[in-house]
Every structure is written in C-alpha cells, then in structure tokens.
PDB file of N, CA and C in Angstrom:
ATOM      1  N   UNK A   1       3.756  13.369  -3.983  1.00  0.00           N
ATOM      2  CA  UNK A   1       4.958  12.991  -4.687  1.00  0.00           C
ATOM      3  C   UNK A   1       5.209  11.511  -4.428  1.00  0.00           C
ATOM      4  N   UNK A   2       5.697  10.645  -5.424  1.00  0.00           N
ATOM      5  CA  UNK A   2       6.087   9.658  -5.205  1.00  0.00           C
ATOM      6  C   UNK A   2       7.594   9.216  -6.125  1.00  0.00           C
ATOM      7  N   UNK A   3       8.076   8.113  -5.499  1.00  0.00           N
ATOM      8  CA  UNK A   3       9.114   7.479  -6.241  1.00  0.00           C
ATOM      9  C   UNK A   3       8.969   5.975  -6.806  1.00  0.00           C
ATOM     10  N   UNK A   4       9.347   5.487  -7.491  1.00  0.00           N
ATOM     11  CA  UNK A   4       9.941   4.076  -8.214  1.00  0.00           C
ATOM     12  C   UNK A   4      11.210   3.834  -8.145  1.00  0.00           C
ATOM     13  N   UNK A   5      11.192   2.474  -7.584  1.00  0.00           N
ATOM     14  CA  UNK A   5      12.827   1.736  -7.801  1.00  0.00           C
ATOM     15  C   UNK A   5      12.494   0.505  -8.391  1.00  0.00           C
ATOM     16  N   UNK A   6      13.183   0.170  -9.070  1.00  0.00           N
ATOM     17  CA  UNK A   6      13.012  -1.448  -9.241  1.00  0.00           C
ATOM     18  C   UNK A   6      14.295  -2.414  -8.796  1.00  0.00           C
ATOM     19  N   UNK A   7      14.355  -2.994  -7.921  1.00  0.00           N
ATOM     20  CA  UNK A   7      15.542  -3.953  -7.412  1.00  0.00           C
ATOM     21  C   UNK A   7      15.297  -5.739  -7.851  1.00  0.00           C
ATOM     22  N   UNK A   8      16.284  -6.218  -7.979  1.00  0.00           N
ATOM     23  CA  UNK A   8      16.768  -7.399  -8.689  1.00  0.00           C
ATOM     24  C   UNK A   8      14.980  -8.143  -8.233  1.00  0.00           C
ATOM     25  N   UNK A   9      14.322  -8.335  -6.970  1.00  0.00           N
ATOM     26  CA  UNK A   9      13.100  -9.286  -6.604  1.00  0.00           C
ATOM     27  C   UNK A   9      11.795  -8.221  -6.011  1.00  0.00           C
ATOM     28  N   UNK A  10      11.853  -6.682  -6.169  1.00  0.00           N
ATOM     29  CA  UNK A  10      10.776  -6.442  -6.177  1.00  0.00           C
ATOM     30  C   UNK A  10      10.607  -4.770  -6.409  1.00  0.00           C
ATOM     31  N   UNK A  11       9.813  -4.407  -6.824  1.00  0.00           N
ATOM     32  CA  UNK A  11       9.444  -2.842  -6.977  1.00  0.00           C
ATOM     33  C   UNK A  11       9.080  -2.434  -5.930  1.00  0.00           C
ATOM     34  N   UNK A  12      10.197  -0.768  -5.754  1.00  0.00           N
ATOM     35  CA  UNK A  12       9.559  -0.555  -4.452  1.00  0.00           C
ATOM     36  C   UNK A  12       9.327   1.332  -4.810  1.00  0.00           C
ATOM     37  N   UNK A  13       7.450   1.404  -4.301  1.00  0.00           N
ATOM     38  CA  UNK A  13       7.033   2.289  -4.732  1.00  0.00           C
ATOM     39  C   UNK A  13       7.139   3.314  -3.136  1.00  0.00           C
ATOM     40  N   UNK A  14       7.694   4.745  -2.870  1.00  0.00           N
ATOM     41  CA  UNK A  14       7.463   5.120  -1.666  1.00  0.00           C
ATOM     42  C   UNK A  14       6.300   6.426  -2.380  1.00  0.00           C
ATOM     43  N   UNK A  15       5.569   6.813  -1.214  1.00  0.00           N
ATOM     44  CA  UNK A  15       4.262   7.348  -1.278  1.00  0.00           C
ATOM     45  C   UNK A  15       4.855   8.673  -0.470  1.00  0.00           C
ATOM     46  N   UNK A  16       5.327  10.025  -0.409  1.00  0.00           N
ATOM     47  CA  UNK A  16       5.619  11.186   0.460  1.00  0.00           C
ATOM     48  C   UNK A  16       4.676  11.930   0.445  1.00  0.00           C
ATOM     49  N   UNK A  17       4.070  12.364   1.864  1.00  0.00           N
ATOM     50  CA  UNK A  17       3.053  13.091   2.132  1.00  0.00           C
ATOM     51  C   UNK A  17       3.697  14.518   1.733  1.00  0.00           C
ATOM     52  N   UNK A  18       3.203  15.129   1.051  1.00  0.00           N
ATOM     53  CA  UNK A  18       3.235  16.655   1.081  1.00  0.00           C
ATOM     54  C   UNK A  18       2.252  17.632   1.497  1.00  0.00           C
ATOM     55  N   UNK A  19       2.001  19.052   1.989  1.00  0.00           N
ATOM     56  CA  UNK A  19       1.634  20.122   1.864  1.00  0.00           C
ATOM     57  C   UNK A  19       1.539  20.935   2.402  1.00  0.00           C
ATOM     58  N   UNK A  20       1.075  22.255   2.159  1.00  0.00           N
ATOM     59  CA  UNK A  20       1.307  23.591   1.772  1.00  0.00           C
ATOM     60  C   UNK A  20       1.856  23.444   3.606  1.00  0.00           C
ATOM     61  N   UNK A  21       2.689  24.658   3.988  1.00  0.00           N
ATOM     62  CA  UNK A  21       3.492  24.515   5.440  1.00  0.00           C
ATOM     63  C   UNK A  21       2.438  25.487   6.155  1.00  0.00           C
ATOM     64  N   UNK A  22       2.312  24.591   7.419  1.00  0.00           N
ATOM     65  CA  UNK A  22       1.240  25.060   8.388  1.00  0.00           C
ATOM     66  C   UNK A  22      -0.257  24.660   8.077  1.00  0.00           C
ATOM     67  N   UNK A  23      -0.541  23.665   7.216  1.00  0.00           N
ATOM     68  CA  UNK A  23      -2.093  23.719   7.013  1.00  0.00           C
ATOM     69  C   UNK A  23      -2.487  22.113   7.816  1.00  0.00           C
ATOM     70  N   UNK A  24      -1.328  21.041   8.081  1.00  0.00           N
ATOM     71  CA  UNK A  24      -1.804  20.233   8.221  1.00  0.00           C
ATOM     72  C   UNK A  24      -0.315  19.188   8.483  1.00  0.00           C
ATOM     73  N   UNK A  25      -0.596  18.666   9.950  1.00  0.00           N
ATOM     74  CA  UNK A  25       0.881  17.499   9.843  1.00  0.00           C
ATOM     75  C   UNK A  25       0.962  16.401   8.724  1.00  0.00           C
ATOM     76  N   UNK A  26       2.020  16.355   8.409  1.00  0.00           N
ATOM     77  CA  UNK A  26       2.406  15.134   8.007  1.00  0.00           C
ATOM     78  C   UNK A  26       2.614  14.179   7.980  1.00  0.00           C
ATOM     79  N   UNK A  27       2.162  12.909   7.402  1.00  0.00           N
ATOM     80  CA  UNK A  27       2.132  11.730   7.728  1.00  0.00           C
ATOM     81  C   UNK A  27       3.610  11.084   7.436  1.00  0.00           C
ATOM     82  N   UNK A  28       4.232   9.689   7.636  1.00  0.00           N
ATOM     83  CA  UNK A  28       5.452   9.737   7.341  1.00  0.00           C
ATOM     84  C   UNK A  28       5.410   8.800   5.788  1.00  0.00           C
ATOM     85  N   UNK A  29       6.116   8.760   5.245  1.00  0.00           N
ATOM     86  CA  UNK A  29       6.311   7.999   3.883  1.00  0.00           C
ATOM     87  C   UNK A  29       5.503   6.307   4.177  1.00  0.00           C
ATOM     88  N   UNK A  30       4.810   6.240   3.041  1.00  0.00           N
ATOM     89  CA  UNK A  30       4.535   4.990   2.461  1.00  0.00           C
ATOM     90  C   UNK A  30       5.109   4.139   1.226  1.00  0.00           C
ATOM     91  N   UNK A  31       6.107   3.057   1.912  1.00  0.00           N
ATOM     92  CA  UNK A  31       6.609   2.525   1.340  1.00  0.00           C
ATOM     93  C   UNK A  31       6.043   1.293   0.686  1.00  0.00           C
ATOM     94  N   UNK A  32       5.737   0.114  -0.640  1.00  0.00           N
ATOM     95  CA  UNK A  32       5.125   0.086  -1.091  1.00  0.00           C
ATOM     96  C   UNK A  32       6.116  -0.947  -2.001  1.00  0.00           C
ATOM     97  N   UNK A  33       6.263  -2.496  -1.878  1.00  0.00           N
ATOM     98  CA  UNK A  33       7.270  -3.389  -1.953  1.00  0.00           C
ATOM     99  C   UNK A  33       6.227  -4.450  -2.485  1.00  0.00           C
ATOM    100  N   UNK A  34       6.791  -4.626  -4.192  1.00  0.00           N
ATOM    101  CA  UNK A  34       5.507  -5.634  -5.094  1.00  0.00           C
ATOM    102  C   UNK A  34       7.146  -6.592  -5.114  1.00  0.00           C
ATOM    103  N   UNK A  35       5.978  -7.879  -5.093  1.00  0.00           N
ATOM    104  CA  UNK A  35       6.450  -8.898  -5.465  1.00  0.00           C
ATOM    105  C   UNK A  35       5.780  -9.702  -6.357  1.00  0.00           C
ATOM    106  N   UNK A  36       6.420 -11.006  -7.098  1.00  0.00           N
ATOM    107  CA  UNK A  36       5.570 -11.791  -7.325  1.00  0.00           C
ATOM    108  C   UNK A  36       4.588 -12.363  -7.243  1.00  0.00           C
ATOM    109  N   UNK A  37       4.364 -12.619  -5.439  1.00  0.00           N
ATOM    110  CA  UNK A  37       3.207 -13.007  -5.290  1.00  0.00           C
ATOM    111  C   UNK A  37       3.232 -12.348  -3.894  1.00  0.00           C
ATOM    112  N   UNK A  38       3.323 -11.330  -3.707  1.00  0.00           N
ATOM    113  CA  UNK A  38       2.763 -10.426  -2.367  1.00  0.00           C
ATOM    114  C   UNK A  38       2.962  -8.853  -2.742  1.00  0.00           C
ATOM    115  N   UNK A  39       1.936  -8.284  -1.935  1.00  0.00           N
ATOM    116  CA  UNK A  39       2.259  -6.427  -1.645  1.00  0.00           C
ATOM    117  C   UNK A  39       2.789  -6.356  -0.577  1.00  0.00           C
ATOM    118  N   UNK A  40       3.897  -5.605   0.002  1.00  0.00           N
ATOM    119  CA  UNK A  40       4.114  -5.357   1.335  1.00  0.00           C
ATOM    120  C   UNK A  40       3.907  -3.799   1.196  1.00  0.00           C
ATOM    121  N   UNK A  41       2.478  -3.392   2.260  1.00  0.00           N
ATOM    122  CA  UNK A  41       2.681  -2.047   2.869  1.00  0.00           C
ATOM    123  C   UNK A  41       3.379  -1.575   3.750  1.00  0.00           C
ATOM    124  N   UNK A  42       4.590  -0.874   4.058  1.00  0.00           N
ATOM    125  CA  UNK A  42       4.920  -0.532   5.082  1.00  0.00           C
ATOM    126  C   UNK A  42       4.828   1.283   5.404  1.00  0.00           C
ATOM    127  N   UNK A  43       4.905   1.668   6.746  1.00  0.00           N
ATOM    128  CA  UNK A  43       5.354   2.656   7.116  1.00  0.00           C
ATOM    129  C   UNK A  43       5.139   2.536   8.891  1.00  0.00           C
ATOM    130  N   UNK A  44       5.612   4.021   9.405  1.00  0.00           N
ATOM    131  CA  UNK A  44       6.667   3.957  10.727  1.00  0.00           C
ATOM    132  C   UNK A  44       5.564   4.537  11.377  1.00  0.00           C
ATOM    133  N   UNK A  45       5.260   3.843  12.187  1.00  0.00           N
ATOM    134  CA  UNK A  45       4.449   4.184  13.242  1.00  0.00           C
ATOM    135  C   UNK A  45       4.510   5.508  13.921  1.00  0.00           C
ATOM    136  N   UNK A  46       3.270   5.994  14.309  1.00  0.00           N
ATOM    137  CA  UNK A  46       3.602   7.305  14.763  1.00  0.00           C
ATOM    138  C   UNK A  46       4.066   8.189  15.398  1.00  0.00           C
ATOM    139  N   UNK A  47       4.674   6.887  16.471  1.00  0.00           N
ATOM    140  CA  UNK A  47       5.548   7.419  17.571  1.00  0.00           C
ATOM    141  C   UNK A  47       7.196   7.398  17.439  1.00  0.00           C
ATOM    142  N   UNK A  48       7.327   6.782  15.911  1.00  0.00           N
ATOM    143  CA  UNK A  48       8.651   6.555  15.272  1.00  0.00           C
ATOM    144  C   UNK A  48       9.668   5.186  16.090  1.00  0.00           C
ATOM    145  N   UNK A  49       9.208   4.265  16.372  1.00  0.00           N
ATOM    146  CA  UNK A  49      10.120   3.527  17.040  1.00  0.00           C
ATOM    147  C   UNK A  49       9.951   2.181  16.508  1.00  0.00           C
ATOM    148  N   UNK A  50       8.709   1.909  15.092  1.00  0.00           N
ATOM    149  CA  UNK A  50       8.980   0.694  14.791  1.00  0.00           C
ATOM    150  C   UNK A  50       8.026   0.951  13.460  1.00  0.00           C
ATOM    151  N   UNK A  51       8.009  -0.206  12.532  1.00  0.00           N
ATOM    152  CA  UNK A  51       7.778  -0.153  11.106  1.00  0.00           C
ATOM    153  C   UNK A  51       6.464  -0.651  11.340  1.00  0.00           C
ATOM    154  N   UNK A  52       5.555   0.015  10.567  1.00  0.00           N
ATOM    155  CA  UNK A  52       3.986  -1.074  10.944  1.00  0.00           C
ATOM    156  C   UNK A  52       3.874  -1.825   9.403  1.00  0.00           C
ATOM    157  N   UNK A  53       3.905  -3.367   9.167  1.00  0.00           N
ATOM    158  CA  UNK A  53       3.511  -3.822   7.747  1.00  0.00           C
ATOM    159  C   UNK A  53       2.322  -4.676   7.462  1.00  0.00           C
ATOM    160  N   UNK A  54       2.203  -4.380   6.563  1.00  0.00           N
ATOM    161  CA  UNK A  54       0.546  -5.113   5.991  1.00  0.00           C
ATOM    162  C   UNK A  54       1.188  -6.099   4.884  1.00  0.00           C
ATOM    163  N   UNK A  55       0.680  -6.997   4.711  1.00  0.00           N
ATOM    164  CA  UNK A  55       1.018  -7.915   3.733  1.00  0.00           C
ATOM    165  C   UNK A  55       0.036  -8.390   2.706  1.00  0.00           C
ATOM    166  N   UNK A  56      -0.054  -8.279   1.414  1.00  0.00           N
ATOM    167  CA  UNK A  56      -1.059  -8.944   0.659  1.00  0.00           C
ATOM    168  C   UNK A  56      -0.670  -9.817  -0.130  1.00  0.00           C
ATOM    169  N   UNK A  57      -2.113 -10.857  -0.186  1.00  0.00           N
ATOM    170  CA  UNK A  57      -1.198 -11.780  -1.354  1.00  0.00           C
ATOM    171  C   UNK A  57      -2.269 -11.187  -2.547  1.00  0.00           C
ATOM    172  N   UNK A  58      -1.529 -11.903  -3.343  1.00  0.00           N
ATOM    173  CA  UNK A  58      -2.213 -11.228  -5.026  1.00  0.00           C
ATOM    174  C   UNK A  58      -3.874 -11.043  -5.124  1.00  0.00           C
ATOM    175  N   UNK A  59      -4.185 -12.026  -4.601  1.00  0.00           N
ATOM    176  CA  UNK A  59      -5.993 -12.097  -4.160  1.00  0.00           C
ATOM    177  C   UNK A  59      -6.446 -10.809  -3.514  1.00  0.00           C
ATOM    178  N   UNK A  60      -5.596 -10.864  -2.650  1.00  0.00           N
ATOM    179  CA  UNK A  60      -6.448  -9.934  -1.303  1.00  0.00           C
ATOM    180  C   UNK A  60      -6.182  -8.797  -2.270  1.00  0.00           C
ATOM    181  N   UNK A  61      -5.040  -8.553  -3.088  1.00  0.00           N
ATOM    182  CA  UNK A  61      -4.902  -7.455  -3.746  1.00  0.00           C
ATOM    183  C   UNK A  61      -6.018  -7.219  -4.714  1.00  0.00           C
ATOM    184  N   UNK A  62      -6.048  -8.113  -5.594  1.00  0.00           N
ATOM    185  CA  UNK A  62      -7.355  -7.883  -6.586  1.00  0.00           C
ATOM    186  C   UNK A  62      -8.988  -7.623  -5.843  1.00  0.00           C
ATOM    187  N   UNK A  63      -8.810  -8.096  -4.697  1.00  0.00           N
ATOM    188  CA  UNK A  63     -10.129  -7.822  -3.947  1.00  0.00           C
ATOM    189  C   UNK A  63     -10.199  -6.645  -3.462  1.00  0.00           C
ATOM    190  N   UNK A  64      -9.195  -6.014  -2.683  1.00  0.00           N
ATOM    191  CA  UNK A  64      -9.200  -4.445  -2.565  1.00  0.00           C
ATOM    192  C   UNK A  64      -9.367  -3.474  -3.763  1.00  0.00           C
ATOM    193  N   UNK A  65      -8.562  -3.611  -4.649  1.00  0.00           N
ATOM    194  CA  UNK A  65      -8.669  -2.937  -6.302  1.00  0.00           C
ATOM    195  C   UNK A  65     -10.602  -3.541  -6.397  1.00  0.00           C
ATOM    196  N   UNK A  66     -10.930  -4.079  -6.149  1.00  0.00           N
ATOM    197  CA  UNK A  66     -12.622  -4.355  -6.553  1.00  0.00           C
ATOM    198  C   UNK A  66     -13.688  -3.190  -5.785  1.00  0.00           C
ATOM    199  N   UNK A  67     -12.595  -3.740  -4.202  1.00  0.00           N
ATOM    200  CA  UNK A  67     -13.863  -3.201  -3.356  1.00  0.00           C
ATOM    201  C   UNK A  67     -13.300  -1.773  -3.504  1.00  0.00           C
ATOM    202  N   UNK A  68     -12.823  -1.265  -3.828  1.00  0.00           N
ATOM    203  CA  UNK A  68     -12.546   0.825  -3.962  1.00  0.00           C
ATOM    204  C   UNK A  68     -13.542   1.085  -4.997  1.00  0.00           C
ATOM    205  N   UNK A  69     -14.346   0.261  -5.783  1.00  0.00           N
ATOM    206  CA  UNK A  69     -15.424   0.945  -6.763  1.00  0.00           C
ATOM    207  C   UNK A  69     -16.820   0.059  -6.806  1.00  0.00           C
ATOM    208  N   UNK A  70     -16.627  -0.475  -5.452  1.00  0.00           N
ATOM    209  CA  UNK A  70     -18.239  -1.400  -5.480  1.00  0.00           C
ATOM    210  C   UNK A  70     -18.660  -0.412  -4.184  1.00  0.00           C
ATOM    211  N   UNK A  71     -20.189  -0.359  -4.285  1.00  0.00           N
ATOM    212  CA  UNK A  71     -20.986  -0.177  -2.903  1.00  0.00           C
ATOM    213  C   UNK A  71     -20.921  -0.861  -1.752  1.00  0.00           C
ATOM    214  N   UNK A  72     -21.525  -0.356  -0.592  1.00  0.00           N
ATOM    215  CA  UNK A  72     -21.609  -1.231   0.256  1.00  0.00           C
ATOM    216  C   UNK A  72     -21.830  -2.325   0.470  1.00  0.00           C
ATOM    217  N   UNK A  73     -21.775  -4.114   0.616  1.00  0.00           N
ATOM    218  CA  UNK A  73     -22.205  -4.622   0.600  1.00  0.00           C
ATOM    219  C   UNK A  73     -20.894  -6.072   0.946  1.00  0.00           C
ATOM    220  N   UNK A  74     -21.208  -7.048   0.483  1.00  0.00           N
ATOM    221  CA  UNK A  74     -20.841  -8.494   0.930  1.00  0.00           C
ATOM    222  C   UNK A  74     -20.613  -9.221  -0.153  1.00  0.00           C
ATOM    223  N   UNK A  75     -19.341  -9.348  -0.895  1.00  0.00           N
ATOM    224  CA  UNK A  75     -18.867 -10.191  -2.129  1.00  0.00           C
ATOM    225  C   UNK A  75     -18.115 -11.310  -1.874  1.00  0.00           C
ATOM    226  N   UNK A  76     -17.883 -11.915  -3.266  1.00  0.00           N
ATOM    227  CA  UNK A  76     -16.828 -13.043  -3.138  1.00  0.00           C
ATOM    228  C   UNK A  76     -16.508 -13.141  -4.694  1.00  0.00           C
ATOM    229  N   UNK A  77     -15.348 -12.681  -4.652  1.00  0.00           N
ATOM    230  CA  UNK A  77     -14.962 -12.856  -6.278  1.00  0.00           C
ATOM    231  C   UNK A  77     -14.780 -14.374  -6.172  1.00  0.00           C
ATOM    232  N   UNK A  78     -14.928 -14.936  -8.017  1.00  0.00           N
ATOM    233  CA  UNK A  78     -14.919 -16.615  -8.032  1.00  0.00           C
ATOM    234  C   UNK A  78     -13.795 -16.861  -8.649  1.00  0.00           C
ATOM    235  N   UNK A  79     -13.052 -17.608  -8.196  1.00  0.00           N
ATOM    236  CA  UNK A  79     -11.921 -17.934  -8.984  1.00  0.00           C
ATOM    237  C   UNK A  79     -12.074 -18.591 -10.438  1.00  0.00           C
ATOM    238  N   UNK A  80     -10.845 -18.027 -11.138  1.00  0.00           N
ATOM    239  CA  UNK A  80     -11.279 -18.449 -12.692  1.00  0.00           C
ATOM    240  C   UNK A  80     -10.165 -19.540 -13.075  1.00  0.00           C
ATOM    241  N   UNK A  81     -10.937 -20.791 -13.482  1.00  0.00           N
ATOM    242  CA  UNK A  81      -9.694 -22.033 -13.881  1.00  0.00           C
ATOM    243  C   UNK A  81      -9.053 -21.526 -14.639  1.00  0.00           C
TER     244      UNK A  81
END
C-alpha cells in the first residue's frame, strides 16, 4: 500500500509494508520526499529512536532508475548538452 501528498515544495510518497499476520515482521514505512532537484529517502531505524535518510540528487536518481535494468558491470552515463 502506498500514499501521495503533494505539499506547496515537494511530493511526499510513503511506502507501508503490509502482510498476511504471522508470516513475516514488518518493516516500518518508507517515506519518499521529491523535490526539484533532490529525492529524500527516509525511514526509522530499527530500533525506533532516530530517522535514517538517503539523499539523491537528480543524477544519482537517473543512475539508479538505469542500474535496476542493466547487468552486472561498470557504467557512466554521459551528460547531454
């Protein structure tokens, strides 16, 4: 399950782990904050006492979206004038 908000400077997507009760713990929500020119990943560490965040800028973003459907190996996307 997930949600959408959109606020005045950025979309914020949360990610809720679900399933079936007793097959498997739960992870806690992934929250999921676009900006103009950054992704912020966040969610709460597992011991619950602090927020863990990842930050991307638009690059690193388009480079992850690349590398989820390339093979193993060693790239460099080229920037386009």
């Amino acid at each position: 399950m997930f949600t959408i908000e959109h606020d005045f400077d950025a979309s914020i997507i949360t990610l809720i782990d679900e399933a079936e009760p007793n097959t498997r713990p739960l992870n806690e929500d992934i929250v999921i904050l676009t900006f103009d020119d950054r992704v912020v990943v966040e969610q709460m560490s597992p011991d619950g006492d602090e927020v863990v965040r990842v930050t991307f800028t638009m690059h690193q973003l388009a480079e992850l979206r690349l590398a989820l459907n390339l093979p193993e190996g060693n790239y460099r996307i080229e920037q386009q004038s």
